[in-house]
Every structure is written in structure tokens, then in C-alpha cells.
Protein backbone atom coordinates (compact mmCIF):
# COMPACT_ATOMS: atom_id res chain seq x y z
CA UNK A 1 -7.99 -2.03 -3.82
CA UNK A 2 -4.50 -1.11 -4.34
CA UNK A 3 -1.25 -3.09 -3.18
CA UNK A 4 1.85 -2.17 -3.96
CA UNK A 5 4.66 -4.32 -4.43
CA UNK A 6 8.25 -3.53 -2.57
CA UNK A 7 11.67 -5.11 -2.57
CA UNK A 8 13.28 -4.79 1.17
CA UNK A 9 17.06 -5.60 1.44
CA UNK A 10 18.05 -6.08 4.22
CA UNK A 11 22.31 -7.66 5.18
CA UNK A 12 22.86 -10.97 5.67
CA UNK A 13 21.26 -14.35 4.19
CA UNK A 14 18.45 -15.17 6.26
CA UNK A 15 17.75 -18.98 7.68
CA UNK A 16 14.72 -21.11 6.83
CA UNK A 17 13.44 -20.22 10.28
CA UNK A 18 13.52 -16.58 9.74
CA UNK A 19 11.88 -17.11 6.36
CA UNK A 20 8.60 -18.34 7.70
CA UNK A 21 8.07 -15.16 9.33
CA UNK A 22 8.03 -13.13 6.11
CA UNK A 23 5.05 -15.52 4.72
CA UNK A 24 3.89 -14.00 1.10
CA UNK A 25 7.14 -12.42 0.19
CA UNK A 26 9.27 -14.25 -2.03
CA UNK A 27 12.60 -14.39 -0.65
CA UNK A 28 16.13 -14.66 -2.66
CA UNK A 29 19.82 -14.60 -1.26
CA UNK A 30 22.66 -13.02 -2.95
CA UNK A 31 26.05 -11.98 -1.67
CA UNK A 32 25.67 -12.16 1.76
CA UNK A 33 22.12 -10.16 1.74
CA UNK A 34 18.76 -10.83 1.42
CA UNK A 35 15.64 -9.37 -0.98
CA UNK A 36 12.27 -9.59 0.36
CA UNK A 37 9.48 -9.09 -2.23
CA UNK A 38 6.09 -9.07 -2.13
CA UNK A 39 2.50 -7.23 -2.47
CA UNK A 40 1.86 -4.65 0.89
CA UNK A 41 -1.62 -3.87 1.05
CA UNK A 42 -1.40 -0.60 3.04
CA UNK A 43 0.64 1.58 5.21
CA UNK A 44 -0.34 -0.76 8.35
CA UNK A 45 0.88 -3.92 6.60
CA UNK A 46 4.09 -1.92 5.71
CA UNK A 47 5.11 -1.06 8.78
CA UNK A 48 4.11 -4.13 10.48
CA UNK A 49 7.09 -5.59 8.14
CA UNK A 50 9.29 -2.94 8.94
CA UNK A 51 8.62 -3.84 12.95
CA UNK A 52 9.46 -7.62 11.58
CA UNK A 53 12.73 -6.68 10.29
CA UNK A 54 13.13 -4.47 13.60
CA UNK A 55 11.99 -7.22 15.63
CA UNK A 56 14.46 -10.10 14.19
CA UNK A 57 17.04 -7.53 14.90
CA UNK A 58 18.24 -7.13 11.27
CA UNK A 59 19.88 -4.41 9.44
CA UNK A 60 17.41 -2.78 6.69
CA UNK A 61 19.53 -1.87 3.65
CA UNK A 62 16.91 -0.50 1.85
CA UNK A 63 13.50 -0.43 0.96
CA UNK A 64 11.63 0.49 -2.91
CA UNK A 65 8.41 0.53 -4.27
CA UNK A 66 8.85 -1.55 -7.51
CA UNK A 67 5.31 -1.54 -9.12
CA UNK A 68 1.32 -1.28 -8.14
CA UNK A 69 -1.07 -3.68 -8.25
CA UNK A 70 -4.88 -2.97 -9.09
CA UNK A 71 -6.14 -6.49 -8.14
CA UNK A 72 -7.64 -6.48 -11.67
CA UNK A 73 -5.99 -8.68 -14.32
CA UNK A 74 -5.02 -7.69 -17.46
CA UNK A 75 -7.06 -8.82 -20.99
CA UNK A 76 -5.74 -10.75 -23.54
């Protein structure tokens, strides 16, 4: 199976409390915004994090693809 990993930005830094509800994506606050990153399984699982951003009432600043995962690991 294929994930896909994507960086949402979305304004402002987000609390500890928030955090919790983005479980699996690493989280990192810079300049008054915040970068959510993380593997997305599927369409589904993508836009049940859009609805999260939605939901919290947050302002999506963007949203990128930045690599694919094949669940296999690499050889030495």
C-alpha cells in the first residue's frame, strides 16, 4: 500500500490541546503558523484531516504532497 506524506500549514501556533487531535503528524511552529506533517493513507484519511482543520475552525494556508511512501524499506 501506498501513503503519501503531506505538509498542511495552516495560521497560527496551535496549543498542546489542539495537538492531540492531529495524532501521527509531527507538528512544528514557526512565525506565528503551524506545519502539520505526516503519512495519509488515502483520499478518506485526507479529507478526514481537512474536516479536522475545518472542524477546529482554523485557517488552511496550504496543503503539498512532499513524498510517497511504499511501506517497503529500503536495502542497505
Amino acid at each position: 500500500m501506498h501513503s503519501r506524506r503531506y505538509r498542511l500549514v495552516v495560521q497560527g501556533e496551535l496549543s498542546d490541546r489542539v495537538e492531540a487531535a492531529f495524532e501521527g503528524m509531527t507538528l512544528t511552529r514557526d512565525e506565528g503558523n503551524t506545519r502539520l506533517e505526516g503519512s495519509v493513507r488515502d483520499q478518506a484519511e485526507l479529507q478526514a484531516l481537512l474536516r479536522r482543520v475545518s472542524d477546529f475552525g482554523l485557517t488552511l494556508l496550504s496543503a503539498t504532497t512532499i513524498g510517497e511512501e511504499t511501506g517497503r524499506r529500503a536495502q542497505a
